[in-house]
PDB file of N, CA and C in Angstrom:
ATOM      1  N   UNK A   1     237.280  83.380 121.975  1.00  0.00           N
ATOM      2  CA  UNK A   1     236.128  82.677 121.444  1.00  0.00           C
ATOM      3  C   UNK A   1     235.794  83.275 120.088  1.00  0.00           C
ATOM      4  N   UNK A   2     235.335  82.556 119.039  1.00  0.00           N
ATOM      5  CA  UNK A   2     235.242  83.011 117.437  1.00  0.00           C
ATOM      6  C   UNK A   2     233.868  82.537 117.462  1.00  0.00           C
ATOM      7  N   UNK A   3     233.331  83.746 116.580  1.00  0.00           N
ATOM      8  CA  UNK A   3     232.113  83.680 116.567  1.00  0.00           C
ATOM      9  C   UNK A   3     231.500  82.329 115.559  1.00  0.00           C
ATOM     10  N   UNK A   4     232.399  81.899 115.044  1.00  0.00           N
ATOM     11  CA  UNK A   4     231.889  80.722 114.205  1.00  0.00           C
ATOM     12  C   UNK A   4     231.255  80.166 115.389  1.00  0.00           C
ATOM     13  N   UNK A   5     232.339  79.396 116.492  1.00  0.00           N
ATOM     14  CA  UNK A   5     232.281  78.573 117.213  1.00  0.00           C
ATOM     15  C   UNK A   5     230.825  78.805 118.078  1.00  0.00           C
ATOM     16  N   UNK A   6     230.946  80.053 118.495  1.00  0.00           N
ATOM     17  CA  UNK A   6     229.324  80.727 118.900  1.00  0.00           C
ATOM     18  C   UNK A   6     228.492  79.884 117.700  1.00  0.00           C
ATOM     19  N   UNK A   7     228.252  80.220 116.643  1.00  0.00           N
ATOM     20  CA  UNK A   7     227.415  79.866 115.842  1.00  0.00           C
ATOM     21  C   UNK A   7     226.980  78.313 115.724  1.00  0.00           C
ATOM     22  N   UNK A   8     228.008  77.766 116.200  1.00  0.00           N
ATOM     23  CA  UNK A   8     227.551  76.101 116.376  1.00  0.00           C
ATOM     24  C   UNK A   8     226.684  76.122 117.613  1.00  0.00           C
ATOM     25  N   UNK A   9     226.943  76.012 118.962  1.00  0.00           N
ATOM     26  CA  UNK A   9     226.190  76.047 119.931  1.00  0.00           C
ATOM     27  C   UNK A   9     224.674  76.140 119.401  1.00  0.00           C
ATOM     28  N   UNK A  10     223.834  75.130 119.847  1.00  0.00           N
ATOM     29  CA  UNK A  10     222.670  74.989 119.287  1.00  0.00           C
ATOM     30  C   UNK A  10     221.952  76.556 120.689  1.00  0.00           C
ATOM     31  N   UNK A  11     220.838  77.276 119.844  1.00  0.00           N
ATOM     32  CA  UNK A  11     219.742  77.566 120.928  1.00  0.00           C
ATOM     33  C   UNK A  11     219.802  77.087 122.511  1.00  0.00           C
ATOM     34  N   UNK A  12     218.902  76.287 122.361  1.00  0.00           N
ATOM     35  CA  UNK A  12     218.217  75.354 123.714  1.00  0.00           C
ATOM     36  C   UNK A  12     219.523  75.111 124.228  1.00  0.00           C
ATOM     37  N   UNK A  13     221.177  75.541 124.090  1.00  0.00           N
ATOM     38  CA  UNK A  13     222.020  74.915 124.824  1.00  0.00           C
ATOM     39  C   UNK A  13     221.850  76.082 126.139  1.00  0.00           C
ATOM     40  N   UNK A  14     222.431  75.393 127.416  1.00  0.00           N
ATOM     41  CA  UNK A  14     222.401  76.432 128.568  1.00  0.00           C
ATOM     42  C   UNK A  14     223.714  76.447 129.209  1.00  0.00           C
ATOM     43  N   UNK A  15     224.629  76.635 127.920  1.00  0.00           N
ATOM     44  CA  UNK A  15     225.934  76.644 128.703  1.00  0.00           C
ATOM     45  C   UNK A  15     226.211  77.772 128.488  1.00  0.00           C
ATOM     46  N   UNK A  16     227.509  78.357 129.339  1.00  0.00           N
ATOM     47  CA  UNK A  16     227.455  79.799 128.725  1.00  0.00           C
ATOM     48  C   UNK A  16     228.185  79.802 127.747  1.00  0.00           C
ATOM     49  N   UNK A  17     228.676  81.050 127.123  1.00  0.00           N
ATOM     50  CA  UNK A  17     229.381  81.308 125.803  1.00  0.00           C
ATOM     51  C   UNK A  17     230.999  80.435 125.894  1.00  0.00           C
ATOM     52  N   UNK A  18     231.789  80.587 127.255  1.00  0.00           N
ATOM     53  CA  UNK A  18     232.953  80.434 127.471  1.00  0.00           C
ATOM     54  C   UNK A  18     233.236  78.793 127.490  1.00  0.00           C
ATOM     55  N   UNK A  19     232.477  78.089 128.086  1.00  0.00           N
ATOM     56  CA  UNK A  19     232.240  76.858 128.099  1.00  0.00           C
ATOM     57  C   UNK A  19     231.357  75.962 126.825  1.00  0.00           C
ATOM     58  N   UNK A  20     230.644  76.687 126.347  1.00  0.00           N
ATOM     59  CA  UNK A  20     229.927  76.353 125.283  1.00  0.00           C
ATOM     60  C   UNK A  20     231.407  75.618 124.391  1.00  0.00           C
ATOM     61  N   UNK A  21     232.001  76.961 123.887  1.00  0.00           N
ATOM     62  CA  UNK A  21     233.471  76.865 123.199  1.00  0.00           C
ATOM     63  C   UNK A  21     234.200  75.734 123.649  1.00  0.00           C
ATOM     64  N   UNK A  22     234.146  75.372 124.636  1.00  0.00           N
ATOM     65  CA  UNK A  22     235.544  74.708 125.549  1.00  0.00           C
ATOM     66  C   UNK A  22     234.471  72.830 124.705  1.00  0.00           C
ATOM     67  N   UNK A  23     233.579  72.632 125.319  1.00  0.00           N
ATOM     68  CA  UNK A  23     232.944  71.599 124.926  1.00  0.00           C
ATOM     69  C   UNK A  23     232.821  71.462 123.394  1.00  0.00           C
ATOM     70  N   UNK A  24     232.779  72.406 122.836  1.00  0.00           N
ATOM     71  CA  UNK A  24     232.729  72.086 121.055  1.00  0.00           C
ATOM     72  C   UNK A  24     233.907  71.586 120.627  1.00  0.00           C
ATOM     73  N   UNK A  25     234.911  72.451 121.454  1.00  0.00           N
ATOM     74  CA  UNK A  25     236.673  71.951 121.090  1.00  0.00           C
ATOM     75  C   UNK A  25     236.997  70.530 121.581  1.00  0.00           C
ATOM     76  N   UNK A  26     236.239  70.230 122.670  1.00  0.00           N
ATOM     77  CA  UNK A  26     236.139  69.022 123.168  1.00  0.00           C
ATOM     78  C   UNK A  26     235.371  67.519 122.447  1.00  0.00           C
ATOM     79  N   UNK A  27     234.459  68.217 121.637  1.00  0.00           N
ATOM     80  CA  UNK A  27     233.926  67.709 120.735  1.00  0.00           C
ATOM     81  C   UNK A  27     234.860  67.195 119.174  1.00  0.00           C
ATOM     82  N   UNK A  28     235.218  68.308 119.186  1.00  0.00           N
ATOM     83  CA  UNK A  28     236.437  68.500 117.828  1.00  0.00           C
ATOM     84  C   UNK A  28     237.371  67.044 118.204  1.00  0.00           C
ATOM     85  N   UNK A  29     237.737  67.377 119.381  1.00  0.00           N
ATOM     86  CA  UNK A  29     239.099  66.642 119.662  1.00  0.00           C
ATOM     87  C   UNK A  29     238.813  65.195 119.671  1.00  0.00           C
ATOM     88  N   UNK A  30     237.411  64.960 120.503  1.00  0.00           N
ATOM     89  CA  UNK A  30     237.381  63.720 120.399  1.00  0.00           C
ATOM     90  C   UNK A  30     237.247  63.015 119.152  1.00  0.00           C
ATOM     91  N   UNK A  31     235.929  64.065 118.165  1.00  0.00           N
ATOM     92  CA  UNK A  31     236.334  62.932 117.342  1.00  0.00           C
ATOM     93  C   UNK A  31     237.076  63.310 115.922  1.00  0.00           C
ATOM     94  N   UNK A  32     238.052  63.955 116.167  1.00  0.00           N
ATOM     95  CA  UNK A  32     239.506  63.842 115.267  1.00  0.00           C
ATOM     96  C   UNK A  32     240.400  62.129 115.576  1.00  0.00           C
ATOM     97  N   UNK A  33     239.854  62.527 117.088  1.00  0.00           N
ATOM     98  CA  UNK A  33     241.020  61.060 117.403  1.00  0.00           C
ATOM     99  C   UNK A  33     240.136  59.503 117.280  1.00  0.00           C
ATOM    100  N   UNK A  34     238.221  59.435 117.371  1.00  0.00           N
ATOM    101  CA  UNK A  34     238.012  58.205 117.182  1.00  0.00           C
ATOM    102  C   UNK A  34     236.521  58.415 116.637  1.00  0.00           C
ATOM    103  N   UNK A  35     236.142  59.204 116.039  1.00  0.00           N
ATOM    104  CA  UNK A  35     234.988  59.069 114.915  1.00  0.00           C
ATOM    105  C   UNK A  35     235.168  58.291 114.259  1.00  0.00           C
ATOM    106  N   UNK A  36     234.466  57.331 114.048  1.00  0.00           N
ATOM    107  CA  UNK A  36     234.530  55.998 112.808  1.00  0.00           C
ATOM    108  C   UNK A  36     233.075  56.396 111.578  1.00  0.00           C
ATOM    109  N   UNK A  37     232.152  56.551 112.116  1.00  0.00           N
ATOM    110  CA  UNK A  37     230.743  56.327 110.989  1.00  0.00           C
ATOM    111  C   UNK A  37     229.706  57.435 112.428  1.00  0.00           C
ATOM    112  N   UNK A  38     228.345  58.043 110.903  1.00  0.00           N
ATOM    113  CA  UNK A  38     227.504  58.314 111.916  1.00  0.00           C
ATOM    114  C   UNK A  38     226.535  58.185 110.410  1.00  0.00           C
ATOM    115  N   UNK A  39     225.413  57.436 111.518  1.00  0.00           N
ATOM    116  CA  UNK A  39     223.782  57.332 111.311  1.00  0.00           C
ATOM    117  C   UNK A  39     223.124  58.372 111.354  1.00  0.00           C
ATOM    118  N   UNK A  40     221.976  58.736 110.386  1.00  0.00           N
ATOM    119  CA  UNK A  40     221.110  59.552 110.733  1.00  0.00           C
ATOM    120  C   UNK A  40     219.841  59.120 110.261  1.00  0.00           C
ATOM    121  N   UNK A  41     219.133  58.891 111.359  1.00  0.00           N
ATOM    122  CA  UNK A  41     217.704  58.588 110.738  1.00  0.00           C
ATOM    123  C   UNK A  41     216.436  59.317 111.843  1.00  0.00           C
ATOM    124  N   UNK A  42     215.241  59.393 110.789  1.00  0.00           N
ATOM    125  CA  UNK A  42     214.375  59.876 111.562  1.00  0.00           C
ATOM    126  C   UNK A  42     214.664  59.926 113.202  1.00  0.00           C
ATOM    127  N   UNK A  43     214.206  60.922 114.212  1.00  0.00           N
ATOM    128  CA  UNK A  43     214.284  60.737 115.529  1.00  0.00           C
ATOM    129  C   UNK A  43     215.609  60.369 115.708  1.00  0.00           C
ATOM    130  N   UNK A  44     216.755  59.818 115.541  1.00  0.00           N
ATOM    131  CA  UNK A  44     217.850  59.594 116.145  1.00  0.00           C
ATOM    132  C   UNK A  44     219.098  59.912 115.181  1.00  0.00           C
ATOM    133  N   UNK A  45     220.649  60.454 115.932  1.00  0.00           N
ATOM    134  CA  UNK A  45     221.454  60.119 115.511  1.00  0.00           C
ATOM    135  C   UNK A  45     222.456  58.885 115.914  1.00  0.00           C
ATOM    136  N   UNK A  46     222.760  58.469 115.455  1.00  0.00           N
ATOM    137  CA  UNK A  46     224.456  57.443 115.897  1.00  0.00           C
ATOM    138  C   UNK A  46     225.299  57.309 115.499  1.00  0.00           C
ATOM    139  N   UNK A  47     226.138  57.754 116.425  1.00  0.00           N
ATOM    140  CA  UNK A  47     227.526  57.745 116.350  1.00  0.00           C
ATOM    141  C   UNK A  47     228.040  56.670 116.754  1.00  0.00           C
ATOM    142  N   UNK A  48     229.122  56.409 115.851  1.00  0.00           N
ATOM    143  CA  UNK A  48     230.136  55.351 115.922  1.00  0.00           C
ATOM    144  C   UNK A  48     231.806  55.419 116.641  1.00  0.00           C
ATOM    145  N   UNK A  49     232.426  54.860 117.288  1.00  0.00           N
ATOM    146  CA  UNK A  49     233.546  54.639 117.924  1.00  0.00           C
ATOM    147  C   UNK A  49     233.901  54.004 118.142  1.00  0.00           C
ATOM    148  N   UNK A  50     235.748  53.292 118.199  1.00  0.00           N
ATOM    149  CA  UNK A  50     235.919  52.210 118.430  1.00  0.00           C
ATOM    150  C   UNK A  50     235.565  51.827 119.930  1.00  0.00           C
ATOM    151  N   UNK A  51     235.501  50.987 120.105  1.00  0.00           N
ATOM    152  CA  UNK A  51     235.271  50.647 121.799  1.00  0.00           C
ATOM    153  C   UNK A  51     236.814  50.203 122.773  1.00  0.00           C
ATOM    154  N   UNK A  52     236.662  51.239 123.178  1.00  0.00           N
ATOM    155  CA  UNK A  52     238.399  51.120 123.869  1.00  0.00           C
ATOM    156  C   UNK A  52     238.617  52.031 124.707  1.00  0.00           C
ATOM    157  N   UNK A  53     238.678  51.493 126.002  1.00  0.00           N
ATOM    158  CA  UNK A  53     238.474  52.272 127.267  1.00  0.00           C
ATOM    159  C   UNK A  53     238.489  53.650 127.236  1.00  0.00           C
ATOM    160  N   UNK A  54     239.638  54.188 126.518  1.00  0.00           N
ATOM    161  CA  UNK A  54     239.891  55.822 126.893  1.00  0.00           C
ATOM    162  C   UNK A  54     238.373  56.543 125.996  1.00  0.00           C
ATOM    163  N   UNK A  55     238.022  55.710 125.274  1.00  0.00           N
ATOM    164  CA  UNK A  55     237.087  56.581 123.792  1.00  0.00           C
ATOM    165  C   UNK A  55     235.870  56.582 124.744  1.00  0.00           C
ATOM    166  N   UNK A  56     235.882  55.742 125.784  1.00  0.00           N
ATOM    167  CA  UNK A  56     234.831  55.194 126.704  1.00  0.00           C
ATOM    168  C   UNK A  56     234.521  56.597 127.668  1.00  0.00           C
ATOM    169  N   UNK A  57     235.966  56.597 128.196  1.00  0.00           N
ATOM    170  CA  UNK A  57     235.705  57.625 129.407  1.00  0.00           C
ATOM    171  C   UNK A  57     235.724  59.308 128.812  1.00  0.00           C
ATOM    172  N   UNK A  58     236.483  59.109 127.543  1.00  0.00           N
ATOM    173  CA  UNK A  58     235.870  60.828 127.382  1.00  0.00           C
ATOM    174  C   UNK A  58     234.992  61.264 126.756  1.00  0.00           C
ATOM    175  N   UNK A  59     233.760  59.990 125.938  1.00  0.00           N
ATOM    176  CA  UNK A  59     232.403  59.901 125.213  1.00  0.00           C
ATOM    177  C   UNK A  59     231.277  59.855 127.204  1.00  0.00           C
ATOM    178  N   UNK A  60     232.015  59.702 128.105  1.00  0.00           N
ATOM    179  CA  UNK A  60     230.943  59.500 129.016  1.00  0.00           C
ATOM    180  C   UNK A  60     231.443  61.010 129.653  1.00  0.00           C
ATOM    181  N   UNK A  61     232.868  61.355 129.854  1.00  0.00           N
ATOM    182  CA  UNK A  61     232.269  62.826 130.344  1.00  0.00           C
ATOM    183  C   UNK A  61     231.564  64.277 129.021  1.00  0.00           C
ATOM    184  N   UNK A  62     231.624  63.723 127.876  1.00  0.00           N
ATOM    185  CA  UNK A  62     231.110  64.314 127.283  1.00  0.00           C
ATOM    186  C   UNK A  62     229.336  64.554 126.872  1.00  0.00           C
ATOM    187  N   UNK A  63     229.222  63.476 127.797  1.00  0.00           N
ATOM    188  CA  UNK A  63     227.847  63.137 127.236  1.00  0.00           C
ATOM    189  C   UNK A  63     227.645  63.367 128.563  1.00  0.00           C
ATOM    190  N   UNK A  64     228.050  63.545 129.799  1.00  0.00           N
ATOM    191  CA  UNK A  64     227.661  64.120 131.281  1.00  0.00           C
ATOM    192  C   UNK A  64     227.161  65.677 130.857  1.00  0.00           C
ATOM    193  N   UNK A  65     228.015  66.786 129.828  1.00  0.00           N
ATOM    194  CA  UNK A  65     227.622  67.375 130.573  1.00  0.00           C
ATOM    195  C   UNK A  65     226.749  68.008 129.033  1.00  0.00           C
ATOM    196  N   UNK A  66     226.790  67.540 128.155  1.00  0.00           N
ATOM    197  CA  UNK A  66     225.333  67.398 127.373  1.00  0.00           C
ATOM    198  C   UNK A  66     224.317  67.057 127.401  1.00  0.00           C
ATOM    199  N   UNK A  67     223.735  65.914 128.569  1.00  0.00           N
ATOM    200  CA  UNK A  67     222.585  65.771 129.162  1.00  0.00           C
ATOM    201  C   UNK A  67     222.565  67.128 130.521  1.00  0.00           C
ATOM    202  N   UNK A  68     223.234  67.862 131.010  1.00  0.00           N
ATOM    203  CA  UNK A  68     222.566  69.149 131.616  1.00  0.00           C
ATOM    204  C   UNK A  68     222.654  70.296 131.066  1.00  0.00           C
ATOM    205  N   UNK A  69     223.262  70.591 129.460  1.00  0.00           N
ATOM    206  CA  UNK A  69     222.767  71.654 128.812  1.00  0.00           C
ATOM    207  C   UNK A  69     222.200  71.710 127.857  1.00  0.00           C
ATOM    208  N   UNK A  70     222.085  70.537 127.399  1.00  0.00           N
ATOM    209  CA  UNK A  70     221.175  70.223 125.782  1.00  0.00           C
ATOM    210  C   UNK A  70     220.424  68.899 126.175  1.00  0.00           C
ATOM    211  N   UNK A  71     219.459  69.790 127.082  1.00  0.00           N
ATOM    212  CA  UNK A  71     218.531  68.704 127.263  1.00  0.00           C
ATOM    213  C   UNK A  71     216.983  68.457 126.334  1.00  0.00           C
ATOM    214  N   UNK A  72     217.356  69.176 125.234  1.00  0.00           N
ATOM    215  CA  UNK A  72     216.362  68.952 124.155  1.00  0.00           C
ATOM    216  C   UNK A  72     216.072  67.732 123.508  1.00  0.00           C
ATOM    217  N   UNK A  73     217.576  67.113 123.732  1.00  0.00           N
ATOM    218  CA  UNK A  73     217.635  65.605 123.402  1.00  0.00           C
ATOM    219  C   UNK A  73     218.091  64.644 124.282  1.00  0.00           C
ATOM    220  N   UNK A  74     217.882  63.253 123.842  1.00  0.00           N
ATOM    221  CA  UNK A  74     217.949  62.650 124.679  1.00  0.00           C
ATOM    222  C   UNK A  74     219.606  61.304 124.870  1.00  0.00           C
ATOM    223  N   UNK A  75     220.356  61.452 125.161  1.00  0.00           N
ATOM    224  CA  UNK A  75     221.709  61.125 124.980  1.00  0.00           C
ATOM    225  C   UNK A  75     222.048  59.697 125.650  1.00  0.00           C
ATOM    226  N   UNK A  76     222.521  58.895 124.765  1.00  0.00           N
ATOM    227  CA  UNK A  76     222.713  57.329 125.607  1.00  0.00           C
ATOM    228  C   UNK A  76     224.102  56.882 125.298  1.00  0.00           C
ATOM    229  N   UNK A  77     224.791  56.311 125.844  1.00  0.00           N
ATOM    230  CA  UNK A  77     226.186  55.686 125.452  1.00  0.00           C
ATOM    231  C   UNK A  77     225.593  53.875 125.543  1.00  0.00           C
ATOM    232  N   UNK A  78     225.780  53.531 124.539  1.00  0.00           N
ATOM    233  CA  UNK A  78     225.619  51.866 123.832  1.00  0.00           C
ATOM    234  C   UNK A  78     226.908  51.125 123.797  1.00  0.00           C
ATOM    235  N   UNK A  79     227.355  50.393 124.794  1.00  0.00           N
ATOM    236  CA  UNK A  79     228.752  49.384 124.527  1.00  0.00           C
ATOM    237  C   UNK A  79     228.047  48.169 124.402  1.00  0.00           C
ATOM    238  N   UNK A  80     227.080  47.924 123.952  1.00  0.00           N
ATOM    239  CA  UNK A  80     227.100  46.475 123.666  1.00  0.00           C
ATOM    240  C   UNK A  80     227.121  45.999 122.556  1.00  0.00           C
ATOM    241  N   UNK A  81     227.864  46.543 121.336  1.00  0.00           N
ATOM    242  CA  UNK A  81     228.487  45.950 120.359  1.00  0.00           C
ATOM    243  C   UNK A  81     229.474  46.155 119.917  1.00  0.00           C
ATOM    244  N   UNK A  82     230.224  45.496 119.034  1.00  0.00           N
ATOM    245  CA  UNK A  82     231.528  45.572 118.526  1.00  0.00           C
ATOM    246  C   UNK A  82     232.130  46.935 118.968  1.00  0.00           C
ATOM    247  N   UNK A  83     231.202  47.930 118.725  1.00  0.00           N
ATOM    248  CA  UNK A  83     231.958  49.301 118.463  1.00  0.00           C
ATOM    249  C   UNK A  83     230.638  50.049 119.568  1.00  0.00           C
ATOM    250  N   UNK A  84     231.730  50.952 120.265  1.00  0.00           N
ATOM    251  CA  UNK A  84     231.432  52.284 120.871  1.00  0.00           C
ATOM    252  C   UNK A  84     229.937  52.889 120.563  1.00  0.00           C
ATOM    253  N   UNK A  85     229.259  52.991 120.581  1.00  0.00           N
ATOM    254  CA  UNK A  85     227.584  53.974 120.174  1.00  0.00           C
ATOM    255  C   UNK A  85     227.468  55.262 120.961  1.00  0.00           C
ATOM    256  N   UNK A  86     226.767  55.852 120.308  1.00  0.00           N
ATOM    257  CA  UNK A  86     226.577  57.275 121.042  1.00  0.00           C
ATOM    258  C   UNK A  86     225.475  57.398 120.056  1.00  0.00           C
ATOM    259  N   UNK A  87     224.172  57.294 121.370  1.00  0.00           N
ATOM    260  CA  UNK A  87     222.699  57.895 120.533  1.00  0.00           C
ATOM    261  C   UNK A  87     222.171  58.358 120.855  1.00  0.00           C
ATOM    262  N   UNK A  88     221.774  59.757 120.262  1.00  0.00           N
ATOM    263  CA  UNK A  88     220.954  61.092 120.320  1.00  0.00           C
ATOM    264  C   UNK A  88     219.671  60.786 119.527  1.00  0.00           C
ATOM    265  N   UNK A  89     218.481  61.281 120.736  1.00  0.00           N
ATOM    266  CA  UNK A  89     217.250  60.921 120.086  1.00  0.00           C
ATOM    267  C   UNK A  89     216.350  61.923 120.305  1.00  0.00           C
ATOM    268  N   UNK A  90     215.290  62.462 119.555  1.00  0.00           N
ATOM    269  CA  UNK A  90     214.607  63.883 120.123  1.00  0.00           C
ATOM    270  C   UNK A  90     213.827  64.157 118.674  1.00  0.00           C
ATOM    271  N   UNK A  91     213.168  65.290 118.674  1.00  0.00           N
ATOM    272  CA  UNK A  91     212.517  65.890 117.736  1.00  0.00           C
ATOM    273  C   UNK A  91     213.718  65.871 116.527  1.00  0.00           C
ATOM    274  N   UNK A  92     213.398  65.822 115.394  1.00  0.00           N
ATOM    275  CA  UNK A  92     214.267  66.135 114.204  1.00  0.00           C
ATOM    276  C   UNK A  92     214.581  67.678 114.302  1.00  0.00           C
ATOM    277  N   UNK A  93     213.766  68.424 114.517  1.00  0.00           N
ATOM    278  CA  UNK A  93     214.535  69.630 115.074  1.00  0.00           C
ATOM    279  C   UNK A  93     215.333  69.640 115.974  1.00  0.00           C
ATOM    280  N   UNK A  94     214.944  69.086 117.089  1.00  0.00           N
ATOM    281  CA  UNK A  94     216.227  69.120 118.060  1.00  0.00           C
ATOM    282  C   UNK A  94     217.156  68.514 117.973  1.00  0.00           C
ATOM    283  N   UNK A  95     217.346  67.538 116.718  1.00  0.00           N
ATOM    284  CA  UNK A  95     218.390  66.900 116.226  1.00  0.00           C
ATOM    285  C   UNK A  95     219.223  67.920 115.406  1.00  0.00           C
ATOM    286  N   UNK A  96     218.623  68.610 114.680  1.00  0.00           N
ATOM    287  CA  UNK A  96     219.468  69.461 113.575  1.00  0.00           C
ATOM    288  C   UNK A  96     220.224  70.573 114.818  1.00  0.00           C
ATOM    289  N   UNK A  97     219.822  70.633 115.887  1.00  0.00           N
ATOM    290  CA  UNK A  97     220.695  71.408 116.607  1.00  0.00           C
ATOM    291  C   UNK A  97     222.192  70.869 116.727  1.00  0.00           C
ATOM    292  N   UNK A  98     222.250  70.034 117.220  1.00  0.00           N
ATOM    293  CA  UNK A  98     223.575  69.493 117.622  1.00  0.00           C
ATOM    294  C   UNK A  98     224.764  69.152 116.767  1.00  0.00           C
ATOM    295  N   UNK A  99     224.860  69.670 115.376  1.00  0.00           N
ATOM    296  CA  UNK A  99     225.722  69.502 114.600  1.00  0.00           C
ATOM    297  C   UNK A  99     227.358  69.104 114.831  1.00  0.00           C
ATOM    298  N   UNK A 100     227.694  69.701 115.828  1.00  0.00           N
ATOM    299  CA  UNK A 100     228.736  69.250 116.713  1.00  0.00           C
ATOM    300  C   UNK A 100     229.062  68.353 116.858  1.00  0.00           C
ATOM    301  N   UNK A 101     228.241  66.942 116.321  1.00  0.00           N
ATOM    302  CA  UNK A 101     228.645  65.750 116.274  1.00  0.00           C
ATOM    303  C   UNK A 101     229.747  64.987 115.496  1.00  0.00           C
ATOM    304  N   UNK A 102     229.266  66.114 114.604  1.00  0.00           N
ATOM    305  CA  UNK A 102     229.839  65.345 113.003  1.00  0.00           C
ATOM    306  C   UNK A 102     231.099  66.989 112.965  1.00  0.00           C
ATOM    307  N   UNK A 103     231.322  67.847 113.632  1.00  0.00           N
ATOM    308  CA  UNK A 103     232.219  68.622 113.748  1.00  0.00           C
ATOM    309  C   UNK A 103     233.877  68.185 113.786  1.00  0.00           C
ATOM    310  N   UNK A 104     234.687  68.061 112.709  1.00  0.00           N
ATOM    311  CA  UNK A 104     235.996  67.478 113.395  1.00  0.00           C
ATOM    312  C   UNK A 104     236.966  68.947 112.897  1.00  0.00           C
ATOM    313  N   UNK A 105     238.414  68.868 113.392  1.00  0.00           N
ATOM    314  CA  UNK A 105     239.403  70.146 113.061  1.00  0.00           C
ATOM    315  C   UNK A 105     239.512  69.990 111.223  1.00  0.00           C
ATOM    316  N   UNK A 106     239.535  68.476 111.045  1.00  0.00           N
ATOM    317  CA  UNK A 106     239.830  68.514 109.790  1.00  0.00           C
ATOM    318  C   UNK A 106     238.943  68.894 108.793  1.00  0.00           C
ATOM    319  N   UNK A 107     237.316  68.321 109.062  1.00  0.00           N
ATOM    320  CA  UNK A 107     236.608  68.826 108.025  1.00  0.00           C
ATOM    321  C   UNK A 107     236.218  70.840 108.371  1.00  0.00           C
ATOM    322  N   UNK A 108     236.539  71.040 109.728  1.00  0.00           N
ATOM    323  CA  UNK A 108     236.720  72.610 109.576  1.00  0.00           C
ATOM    324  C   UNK A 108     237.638  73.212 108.657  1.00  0.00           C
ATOM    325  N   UNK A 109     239.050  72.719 109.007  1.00  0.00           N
ATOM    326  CA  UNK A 109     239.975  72.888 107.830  1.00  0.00           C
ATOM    327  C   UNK A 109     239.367  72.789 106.843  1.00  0.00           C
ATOM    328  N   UNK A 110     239.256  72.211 105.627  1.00  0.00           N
ATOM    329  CA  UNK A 110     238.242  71.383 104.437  1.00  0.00           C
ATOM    330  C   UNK A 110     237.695  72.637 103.980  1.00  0.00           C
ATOM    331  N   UNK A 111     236.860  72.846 104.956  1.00  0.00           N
ATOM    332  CA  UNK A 111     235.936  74.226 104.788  1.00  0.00           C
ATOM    333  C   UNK A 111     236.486  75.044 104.515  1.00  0.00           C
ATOM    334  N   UNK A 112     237.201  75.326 105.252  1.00  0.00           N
ATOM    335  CA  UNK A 112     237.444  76.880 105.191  1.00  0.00           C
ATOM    336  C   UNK A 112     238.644  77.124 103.847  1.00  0.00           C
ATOM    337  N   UNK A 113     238.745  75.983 103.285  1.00  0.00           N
ATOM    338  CA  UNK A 113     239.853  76.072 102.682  1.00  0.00           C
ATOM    339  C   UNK A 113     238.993  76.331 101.155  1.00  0.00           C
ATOM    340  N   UNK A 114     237.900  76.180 100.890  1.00  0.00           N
ATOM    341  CA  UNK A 114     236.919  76.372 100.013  1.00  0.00           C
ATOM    342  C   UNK A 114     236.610  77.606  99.845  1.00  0.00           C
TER     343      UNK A 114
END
């Protein structure tokens, strides 16, 4: 585990350190493979995805087990349009926690390459 990766994990998360990691990478992965666009506005974020079964089932176990450790916010999966949704809603603070959204391998790469 690298302490960067520690450093993402918001506060208010109640996972432990080992799993914390495992879900951020899980985060990474998914959306390397189907991040399309993300919203940010007052009170909410949204995320974008294509809508296509598999993006379906690993945006719903991902969002299982972010509603029992980051329950600061409030987490919905939206298929009723064209495209995939994923919306996080909560205090604007408890929004700036979850950065992990917008986390992919490549814009880590990016970074670090700066």
């Amino acid at each position: 585990m690298s302490l960067v990766d520690c450093d993402l994990l918001p506060v208010a998360c109640t996972l432990t350190p080992g799993a914390g990691v495992a879900q951020l990478a899980a985060w990474r992965e998914f959306n390397d493979d189907y991040l399309l666009d993300i919203d940010r506005a007052a009170g909410q974020i949204t995320v974008h995805y294509p809508k296509i079964d598999v993006a379906i089932a690993r945006l719903t176990e991902l969002v299982r087990t972010e509603r029992t450790c980051c329950t600061f916010a409030t987490w919905a999966i939206d298929t009723t349009h064209p495209d995939l949704r994923l919306s996080v809603t909560g205090t604007d603070d408890a929004l700036a926690a979850p950065t992990y959204l917008e986390q992919t391998s490549t814009l880590e790469t990016n970074e670090s390459v700066q």
